[in-house]
N, C-alpha and C. Protein backbone atom coordinates (compact mmCIF):
# COMPACT_ATOMS: atom_id res chain seq x y z
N UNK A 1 -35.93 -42.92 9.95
CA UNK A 1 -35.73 -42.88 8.51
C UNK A 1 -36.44 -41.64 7.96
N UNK A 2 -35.79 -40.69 7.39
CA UNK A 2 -36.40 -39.68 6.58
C UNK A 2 -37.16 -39.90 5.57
N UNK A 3 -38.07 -38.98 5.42
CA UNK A 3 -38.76 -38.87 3.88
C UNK A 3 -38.09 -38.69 3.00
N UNK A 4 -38.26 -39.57 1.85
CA UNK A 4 -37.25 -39.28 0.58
C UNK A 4 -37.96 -38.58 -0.52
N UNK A 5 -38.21 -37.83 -1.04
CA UNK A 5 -38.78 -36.98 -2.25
C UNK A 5 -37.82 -36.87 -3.38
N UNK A 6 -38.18 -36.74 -4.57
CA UNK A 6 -37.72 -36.77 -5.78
C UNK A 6 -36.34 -36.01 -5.52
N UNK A 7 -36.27 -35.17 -5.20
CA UNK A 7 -35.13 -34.25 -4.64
C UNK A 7 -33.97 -34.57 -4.19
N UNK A 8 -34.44 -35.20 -2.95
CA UNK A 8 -33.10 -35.65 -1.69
C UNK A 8 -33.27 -37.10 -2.74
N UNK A 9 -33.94 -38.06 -3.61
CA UNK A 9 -33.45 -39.21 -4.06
C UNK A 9 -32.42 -39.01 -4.96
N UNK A 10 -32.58 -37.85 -6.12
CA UNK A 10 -31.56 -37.50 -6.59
C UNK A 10 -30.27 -37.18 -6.14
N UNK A 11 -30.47 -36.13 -5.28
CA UNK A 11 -29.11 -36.49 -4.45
C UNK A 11 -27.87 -37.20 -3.75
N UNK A 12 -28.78 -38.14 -3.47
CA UNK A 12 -28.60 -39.32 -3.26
C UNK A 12 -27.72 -39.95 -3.67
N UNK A 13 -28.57 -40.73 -5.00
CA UNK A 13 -28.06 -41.13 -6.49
C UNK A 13 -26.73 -40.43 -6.57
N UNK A 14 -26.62 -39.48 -6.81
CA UNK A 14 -25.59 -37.86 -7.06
C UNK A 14 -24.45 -38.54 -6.26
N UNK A 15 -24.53 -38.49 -4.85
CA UNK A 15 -23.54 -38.51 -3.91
C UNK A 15 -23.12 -40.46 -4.25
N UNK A 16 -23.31 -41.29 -4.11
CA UNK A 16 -23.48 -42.74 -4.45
C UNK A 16 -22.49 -42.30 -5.70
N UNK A 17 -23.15 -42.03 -6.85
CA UNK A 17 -22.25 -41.93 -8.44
C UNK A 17 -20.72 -41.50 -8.06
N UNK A 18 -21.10 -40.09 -7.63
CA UNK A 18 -19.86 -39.53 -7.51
C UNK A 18 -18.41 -40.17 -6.11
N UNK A 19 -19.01 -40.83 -5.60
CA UNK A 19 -18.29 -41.45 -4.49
C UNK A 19 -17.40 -42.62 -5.37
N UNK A 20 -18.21 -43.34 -5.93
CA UNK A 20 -17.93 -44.81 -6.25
C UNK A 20 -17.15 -44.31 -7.45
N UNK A 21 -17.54 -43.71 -8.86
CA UNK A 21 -17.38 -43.65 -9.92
C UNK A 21 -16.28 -42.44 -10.33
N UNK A 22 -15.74 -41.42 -9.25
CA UNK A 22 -15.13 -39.79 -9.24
C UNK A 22 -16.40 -38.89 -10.17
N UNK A 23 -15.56 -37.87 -10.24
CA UNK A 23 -16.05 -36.84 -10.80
C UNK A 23 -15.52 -36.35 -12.15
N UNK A 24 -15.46 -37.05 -12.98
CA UNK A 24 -15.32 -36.96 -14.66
C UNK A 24 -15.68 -37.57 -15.62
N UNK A 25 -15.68 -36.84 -16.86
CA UNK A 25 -16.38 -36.74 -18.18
C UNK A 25 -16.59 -38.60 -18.32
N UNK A 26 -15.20 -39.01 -17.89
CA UNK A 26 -15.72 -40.73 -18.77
C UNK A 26 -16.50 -41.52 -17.85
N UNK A 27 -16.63 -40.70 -16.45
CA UNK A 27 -17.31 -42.00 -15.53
C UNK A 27 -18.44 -41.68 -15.79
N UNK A 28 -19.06 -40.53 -16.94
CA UNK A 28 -20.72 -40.18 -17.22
C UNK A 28 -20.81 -41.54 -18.45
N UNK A 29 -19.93 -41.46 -19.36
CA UNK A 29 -19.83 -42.04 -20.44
C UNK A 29 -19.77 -43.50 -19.80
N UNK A 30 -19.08 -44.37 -19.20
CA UNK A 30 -18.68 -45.48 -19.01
C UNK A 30 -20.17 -46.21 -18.48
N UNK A 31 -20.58 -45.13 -17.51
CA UNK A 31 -22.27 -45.60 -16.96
C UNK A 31 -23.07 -46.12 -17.90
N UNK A 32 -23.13 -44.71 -18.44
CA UNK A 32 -23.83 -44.85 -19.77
C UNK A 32 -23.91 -45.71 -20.82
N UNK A 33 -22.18 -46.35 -21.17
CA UNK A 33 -22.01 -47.92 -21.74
C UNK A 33 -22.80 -48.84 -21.05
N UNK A 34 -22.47 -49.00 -20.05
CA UNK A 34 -22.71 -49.73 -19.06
C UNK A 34 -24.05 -50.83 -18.66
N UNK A 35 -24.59 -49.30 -19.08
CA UNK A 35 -26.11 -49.91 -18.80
C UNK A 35 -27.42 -49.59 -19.49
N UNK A 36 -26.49 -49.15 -20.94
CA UNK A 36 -26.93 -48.86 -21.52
C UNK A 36 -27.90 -47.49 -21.56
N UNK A 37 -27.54 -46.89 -21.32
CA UNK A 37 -28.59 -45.08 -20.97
C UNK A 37 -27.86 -44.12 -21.69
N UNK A 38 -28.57 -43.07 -21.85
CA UNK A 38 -28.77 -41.86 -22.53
C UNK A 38 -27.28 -41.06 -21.55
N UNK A 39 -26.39 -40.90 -22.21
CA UNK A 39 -25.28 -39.78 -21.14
C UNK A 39 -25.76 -38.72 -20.54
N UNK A 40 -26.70 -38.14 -21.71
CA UNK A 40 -27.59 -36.87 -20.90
C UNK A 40 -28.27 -37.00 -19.45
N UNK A 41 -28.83 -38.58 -19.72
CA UNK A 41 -29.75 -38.64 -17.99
C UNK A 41 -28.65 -39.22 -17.52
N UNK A 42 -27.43 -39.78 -17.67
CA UNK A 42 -26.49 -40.08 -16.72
C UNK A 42 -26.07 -38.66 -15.94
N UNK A 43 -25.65 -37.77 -16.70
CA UNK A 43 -24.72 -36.83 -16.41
C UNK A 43 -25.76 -35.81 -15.39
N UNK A 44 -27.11 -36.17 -15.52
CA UNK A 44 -28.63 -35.51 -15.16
C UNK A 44 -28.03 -36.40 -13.67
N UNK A 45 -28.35 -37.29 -13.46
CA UNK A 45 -27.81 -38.24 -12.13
C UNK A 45 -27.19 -37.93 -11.51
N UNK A 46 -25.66 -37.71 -12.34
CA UNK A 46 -24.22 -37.32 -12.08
C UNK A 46 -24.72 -36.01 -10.96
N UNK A 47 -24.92 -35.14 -11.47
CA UNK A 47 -25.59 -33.37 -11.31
C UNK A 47 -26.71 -33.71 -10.32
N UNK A 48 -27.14 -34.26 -10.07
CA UNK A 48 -28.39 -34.50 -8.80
C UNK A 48 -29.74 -33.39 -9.29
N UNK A 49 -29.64 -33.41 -10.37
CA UNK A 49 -30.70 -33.10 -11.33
C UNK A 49 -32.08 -33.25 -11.07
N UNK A 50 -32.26 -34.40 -11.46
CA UNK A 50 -32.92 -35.94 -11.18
C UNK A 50 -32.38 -37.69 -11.09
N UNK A 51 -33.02 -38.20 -10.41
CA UNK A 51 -32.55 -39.92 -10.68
C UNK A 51 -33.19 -40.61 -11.18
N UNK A 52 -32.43 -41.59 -11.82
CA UNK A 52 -33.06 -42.42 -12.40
C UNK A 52 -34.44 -43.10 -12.55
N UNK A 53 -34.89 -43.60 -13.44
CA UNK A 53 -36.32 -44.42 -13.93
C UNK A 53 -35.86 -45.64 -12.54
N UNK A 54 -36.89 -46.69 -12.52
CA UNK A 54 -37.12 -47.71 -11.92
C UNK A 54 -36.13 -48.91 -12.59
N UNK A 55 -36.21 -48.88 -14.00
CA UNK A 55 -35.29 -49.84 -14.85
C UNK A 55 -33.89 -49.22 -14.80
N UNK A 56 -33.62 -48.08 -14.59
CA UNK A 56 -31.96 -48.03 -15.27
C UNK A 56 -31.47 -47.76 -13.47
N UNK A 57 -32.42 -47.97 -12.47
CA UNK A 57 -32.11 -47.45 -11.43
C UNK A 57 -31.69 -49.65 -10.80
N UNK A 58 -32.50 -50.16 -11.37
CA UNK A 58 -32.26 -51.70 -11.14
C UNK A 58 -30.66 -51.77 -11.95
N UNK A 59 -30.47 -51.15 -13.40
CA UNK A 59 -29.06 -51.37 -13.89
C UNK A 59 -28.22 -51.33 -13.17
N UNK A 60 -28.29 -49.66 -12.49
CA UNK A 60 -27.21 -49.45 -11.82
C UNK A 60 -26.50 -49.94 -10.74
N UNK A 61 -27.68 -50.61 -9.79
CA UNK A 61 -27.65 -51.54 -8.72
C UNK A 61 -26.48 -52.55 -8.78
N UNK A 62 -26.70 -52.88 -10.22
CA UNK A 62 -26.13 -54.26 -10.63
C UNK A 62 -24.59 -53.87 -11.09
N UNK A 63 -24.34 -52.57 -11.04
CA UNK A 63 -22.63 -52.26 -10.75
C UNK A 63 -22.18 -51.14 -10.17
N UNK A 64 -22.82 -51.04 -9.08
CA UNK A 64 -22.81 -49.86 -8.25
C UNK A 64 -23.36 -50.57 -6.62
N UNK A 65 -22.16 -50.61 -5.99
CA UNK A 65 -22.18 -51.49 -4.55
C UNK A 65 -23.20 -50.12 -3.72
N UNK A 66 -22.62 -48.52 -3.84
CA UNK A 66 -22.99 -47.60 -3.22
C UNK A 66 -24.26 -47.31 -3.45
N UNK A 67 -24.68 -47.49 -5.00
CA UNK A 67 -26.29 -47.22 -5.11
C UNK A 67 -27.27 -48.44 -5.01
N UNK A 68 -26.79 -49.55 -4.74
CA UNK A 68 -27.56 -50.40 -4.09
C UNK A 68 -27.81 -50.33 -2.70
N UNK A 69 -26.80 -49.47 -1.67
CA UNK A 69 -26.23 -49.37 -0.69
C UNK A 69 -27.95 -48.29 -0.12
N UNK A 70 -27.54 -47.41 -1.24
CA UNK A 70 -28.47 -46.36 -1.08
C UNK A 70 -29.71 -46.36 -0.86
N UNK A 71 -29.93 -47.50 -1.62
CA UNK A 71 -31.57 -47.55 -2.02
C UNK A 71 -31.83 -48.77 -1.25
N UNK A 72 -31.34 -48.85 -0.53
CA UNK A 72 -31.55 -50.82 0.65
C UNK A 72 -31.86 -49.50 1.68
N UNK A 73 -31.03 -48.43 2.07
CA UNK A 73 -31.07 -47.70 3.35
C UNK A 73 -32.04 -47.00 3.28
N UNK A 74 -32.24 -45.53 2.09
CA UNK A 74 -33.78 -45.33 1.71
C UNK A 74 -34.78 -46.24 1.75
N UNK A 75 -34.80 -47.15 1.44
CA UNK A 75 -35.89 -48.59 1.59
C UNK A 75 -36.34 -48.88 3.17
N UNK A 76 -35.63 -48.49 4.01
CA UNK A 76 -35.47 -49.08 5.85
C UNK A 76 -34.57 -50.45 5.66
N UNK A 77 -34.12 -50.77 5.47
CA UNK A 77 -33.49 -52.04 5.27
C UNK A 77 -32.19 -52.10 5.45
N UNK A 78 -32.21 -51.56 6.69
CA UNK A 78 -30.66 -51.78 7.05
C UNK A 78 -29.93 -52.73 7.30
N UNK A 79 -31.00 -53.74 7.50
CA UNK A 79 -30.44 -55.16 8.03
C UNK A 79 -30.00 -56.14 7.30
N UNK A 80 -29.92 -55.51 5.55
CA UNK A 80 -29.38 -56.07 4.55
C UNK A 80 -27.87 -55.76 4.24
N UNK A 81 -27.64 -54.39 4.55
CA UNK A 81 -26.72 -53.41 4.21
C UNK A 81 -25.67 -53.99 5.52
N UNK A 82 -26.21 -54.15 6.37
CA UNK A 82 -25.47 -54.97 7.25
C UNK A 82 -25.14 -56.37 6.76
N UNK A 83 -25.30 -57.24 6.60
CA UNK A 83 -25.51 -58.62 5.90
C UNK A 83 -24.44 -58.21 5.01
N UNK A 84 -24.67 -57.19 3.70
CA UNK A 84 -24.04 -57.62 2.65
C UNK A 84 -22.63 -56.63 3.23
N UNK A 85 -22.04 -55.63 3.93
CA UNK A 85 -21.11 -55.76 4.50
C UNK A 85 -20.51 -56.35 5.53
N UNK A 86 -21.08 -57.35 6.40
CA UNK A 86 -20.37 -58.82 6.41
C UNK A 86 -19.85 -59.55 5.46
N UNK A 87 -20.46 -59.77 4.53
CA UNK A 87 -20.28 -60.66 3.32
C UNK A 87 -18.66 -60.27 2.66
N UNK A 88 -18.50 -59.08 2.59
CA UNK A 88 -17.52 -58.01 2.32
C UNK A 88 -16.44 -58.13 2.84
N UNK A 89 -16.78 -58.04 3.81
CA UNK A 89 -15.40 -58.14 4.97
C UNK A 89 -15.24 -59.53 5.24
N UNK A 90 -15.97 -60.84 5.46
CA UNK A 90 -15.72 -61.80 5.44
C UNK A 90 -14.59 -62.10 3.61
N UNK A 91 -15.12 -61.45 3.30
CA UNK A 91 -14.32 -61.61 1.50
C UNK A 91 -12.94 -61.52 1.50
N UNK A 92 -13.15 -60.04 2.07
CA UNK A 92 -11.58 -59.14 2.14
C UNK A 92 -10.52 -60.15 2.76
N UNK A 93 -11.56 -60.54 4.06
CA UNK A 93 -10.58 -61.00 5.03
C UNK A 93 -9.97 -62.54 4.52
N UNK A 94 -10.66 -63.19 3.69
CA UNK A 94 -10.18 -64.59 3.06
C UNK A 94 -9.24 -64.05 2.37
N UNK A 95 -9.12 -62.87 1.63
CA UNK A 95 -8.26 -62.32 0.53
C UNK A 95 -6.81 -62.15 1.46
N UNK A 96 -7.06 -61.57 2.64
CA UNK A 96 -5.90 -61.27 3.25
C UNK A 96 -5.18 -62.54 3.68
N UNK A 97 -5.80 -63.44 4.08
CA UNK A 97 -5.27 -64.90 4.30
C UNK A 97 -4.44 -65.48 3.68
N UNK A 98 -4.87 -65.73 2.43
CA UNK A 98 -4.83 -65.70 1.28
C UNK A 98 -3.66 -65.40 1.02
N UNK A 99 -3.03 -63.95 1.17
CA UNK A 99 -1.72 -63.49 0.81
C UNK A 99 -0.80 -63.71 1.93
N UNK A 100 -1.48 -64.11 3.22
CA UNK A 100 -0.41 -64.22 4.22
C UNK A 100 -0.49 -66.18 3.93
N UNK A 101 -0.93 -66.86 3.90
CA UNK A 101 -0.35 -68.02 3.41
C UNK A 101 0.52 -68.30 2.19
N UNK A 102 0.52 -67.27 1.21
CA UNK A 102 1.42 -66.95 0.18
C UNK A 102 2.83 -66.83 0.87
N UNK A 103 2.86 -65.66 1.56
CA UNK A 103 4.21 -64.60 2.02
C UNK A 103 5.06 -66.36 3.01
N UNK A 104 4.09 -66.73 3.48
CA UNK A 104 4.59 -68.18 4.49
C UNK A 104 4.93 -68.83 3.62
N UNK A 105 4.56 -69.18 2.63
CA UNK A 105 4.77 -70.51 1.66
C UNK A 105 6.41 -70.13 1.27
N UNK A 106 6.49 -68.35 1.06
CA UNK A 106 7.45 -67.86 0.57
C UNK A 106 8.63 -68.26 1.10
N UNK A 107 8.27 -67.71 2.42
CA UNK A 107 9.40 -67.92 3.73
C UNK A 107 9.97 -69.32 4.15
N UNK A 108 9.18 -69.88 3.31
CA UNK A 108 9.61 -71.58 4.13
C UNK A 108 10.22 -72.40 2.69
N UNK A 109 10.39 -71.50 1.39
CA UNK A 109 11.15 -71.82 0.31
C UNK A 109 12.37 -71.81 0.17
């Protein structure tokens, strides 16, 4: 596990935002609804500027799968990040069921 410094955390953050959220004007704004923050330190985030406080960095967690993702792996805690993509794919995969007991129900109408 690398050292994380203010720097590479921003980055971080940066790469996480921009993955999950794209790269435009309303996904600075929508954050910013979101979780209530300043667009300036969003768009500061956005830009790998700097990252977030401790509080708006808990917000984001709470709708951001990638920057929770981030900060479990920065943390050493991989063995969560594992866990909660099981959880994921166990999800997906009920979802897919799901539509193939549909498509059957279909076929036998």
């Amino acid at each position: 596990m690398e050292n994380v410094g203010s720097n590479r955390f921003a980055e971080l953050i940066s790469q996480a935002l921009h993955e999950e959220f794209g790269d435009n004007r309303s996904s600075v704004k929508m954050i910013a609804r979101l979780i209530n923050a300043n667009e300036r330190a969003v768009k500061n985030w956005f830009d790998g500027t700097n990252g977030p406080n401790g509080e708006f960095l808990v917000r984001l967690c709470r709708h951001s799968d990638l920057v929770l993702e981030t900060v479990l792996l920065q943390s050493g805690r991989t063995e969560l990040v594992k866990v909660r993509n099981l959880i994921c794919m166990r999800e997906k995969l009920h979802q897919m069921l799901s539509i193939l007991d549909e498509l059957e129900m279909m076929e036998s109408d």
